[in-house]
Protein backbone atom coordinates (compact mmCIF):
# COMPACT_ATOMS: atom_id res chain seq x y z
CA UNK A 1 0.00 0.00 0.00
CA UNK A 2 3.03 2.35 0.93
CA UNK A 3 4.99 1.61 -1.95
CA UNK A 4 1.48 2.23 -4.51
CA UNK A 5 0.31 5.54 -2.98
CA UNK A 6 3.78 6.58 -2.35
CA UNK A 7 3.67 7.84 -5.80
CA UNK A 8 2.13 10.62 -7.77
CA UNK A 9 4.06 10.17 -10.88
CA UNK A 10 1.65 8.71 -13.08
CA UNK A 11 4.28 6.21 -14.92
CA UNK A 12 5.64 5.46 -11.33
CA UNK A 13 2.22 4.82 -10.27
CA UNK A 14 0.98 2.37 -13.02
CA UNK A 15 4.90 0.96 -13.56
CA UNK A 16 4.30 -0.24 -9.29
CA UNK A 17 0.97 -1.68 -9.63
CA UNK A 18 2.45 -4.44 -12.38
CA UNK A 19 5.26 -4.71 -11.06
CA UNK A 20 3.42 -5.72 -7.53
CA UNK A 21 0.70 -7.63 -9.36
CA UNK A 22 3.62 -10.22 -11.16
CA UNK A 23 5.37 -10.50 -7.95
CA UNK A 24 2.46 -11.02 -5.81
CA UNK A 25 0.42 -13.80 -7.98
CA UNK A 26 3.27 -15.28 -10.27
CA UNK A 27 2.04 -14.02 -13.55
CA UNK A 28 4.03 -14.55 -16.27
CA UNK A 29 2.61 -11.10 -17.85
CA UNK A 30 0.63 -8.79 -16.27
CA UNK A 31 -0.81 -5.10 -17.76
CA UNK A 32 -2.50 -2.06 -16.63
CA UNK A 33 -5.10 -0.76 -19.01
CA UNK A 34 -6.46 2.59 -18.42
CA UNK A 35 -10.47 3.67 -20.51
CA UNK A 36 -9.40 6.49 -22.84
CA UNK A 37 -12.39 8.68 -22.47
CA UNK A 38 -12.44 10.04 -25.86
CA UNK A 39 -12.65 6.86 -27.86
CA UNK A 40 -14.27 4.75 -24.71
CA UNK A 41 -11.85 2.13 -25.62
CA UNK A 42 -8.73 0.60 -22.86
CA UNK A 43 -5.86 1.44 -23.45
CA UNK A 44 -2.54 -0.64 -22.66
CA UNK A 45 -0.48 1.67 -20.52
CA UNK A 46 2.30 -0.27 -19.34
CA UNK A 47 2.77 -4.26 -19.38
CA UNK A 48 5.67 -6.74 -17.95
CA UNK A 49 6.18 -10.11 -19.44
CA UNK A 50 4.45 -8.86 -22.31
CA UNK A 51 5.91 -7.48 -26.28
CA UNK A 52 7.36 -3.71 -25.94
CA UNK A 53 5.46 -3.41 -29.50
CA UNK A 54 1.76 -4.13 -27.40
CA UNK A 55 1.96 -0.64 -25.76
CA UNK A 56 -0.58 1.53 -26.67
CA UNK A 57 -2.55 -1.83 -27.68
CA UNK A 58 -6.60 -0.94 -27.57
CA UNK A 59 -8.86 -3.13 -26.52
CA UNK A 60 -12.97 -2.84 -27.19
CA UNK A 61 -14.95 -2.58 -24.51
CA UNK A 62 -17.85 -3.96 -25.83
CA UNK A 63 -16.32 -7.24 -27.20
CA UNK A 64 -13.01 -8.21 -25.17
CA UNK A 65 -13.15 -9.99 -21.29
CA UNK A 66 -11.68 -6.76 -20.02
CA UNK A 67 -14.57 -4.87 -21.39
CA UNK A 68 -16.96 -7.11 -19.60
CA UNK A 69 -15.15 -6.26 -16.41
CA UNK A 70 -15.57 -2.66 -17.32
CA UNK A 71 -19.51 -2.97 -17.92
CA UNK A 72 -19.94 -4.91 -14.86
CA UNK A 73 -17.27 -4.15 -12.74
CA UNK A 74 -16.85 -7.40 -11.27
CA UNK A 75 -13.50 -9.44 -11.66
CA UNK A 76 -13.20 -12.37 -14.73
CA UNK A 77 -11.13 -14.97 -14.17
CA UNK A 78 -11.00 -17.77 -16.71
CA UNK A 79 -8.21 -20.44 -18.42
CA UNK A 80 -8.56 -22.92 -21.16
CA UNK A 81 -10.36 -26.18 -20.85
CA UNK A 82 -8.99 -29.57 -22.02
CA UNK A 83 -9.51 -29.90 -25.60
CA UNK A 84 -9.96 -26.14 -25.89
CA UNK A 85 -8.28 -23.63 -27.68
CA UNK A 86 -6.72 -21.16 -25.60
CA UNK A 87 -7.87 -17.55 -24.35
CA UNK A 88 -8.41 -14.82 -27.34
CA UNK A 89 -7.20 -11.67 -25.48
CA UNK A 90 -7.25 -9.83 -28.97
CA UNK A 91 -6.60 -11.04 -32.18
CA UNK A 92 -3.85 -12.72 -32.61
CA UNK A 93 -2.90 -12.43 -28.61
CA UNK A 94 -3.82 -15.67 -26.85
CA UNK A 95 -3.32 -17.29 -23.04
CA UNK A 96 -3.57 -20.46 -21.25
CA UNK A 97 -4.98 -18.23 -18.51
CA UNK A 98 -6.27 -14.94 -18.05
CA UNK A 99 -7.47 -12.34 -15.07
CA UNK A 100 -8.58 -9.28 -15.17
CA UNK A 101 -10.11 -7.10 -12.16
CA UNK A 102 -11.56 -3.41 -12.50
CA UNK A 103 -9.83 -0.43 -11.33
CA UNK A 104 -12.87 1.85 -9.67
CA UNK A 105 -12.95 5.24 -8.44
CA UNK A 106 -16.25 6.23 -6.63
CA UNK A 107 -18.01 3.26 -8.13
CA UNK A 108 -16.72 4.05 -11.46
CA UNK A 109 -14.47 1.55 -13.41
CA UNK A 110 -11.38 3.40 -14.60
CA UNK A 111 -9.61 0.88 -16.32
CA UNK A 112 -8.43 -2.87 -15.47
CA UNK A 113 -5.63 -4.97 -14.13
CA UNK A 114 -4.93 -8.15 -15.63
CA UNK A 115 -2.43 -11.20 -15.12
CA UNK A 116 -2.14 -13.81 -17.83
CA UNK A 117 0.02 -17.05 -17.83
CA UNK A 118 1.10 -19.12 -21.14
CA UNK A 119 2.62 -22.41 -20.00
CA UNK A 120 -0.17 -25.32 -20.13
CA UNK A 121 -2.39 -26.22 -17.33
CA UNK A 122 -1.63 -22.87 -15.31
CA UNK A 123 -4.53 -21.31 -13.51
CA UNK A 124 -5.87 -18.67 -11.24
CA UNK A 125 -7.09 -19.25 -7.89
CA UNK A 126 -9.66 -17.69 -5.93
CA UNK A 127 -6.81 -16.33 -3.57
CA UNK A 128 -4.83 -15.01 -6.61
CA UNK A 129 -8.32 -13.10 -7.34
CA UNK A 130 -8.49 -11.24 -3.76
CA UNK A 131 -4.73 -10.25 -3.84
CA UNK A 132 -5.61 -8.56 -7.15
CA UNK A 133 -8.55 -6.99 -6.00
CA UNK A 134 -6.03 -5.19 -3.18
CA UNK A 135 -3.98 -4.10 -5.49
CA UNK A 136 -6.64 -2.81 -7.83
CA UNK A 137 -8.39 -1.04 -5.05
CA UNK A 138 -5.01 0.78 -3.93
CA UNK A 139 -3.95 1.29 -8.03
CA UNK A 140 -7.38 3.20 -8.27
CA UNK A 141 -6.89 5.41 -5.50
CA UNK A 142 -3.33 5.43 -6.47
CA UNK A 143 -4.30 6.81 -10.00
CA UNK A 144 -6.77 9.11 -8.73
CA UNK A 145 -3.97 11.45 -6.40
CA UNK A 146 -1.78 11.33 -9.96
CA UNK A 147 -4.23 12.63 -11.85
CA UNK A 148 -5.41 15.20 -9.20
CA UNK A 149 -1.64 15.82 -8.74
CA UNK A 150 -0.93 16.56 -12.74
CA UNK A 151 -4.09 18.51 -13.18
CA UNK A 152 -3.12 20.78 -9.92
CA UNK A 153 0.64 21.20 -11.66
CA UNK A 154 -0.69 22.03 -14.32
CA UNK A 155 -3.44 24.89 -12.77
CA UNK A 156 -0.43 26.25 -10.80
CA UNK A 157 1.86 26.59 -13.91
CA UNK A 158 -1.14 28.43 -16.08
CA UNK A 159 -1.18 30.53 -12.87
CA UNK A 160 2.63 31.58 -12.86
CA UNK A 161 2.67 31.91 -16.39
CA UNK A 162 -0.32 34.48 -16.36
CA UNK A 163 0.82 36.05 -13.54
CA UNK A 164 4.67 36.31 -15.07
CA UNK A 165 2.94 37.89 -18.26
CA UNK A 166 0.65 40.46 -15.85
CA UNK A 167 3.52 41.91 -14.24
CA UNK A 168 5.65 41.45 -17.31
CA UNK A 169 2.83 43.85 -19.17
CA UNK A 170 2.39 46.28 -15.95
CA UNK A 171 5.97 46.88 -15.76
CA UNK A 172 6.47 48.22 -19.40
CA UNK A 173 3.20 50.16 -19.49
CA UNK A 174 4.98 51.59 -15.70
CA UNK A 175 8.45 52.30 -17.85
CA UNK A 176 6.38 53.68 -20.81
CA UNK A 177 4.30 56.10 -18.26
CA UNK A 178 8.03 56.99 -16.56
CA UNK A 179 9.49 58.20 -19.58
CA UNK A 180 6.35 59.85 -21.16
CA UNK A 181 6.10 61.98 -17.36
CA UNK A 182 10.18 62.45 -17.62
């Protein structure tokens, strides 16, 4: 919990949660995706154990398992049968096991963690599920103070920089005034 709200660098922030998430279940890849409110779509925002060229992947959230957990905001947890083929994650992009648990900020869904594995006959337990859940819960919160963090940065910087062009503007109209009285 320290280590996650510690931070209110966004990349620390998100980089933390995965990195927490692989070490505390034993994923072989685990991801953060984050709902891009313009397009409505999750975005991949930083990933271990998975391809550097997946970042920025989209997902739909109308037709993916992480989409489901963003339109019901309940946790999916599922892995290949015998006989089966394995989990579609996104075309092209298939497990032997996948998790994914909703990121929510005042009942909201924000985005989703998830935890896959690839070696045969790997699963997710019930336990597995509840550690994730933590670490989605404190991710959320987490995520929140960065954003309210970057947004206040930001409102403080349009402040100097108005203020730095106010006085810049008073002082020469001042100067101009000086040398019209002089």
């Amino acid at each position: 919990a320290k280590i996650l709200t510690a931070h209110l660098d966004m990349d620390d922030v998100l980089d933390r949660a995965v990195e927490m998430t692989m070490s505390a279940i034993a994923a072989e890849e685990t991801s953060l995706w984050l709902i891009d409110e313009r397009t409505s779509e999750l975005v991949l925002e930083v990933a271990r154990g998975i391809a550097e060229s997946a970042h920025g992947m989209r997902l739909s959230v109308s037709e993916t398992l992480a989409g489901k957990v963003i339109r019901t905001g309940k946790p999916v947890r599922t892995h290949r049968q015998m006989g089966d083929d394995q989990i579609k994650v996104k075309t092209g992009y298939l497990v032997e096991a996948v998790m994914y648990v909703p990121l929510i900020v005042a009942g909201v869904p924000i985005g989703v963690i998830s935890a896959g594995h690839h070696a045969a006959g790997r699963r997710f337990s019930e336990r597995d599920e509840d550690v994730l859940m933590h670490i989605a819960d404190l991710t959320a919160s987490a995520v929140q103070n960065a954003r309210l963090f970057e947004a206040t940065n930001r409102a403080l910087d349009r402040h100097e920089r108005v203020a730095t062009s106010l006085s810049y503007a008073l002082s020469c109209d001042v100067k101009a005034l000086l040398n019209s009285i002089i």
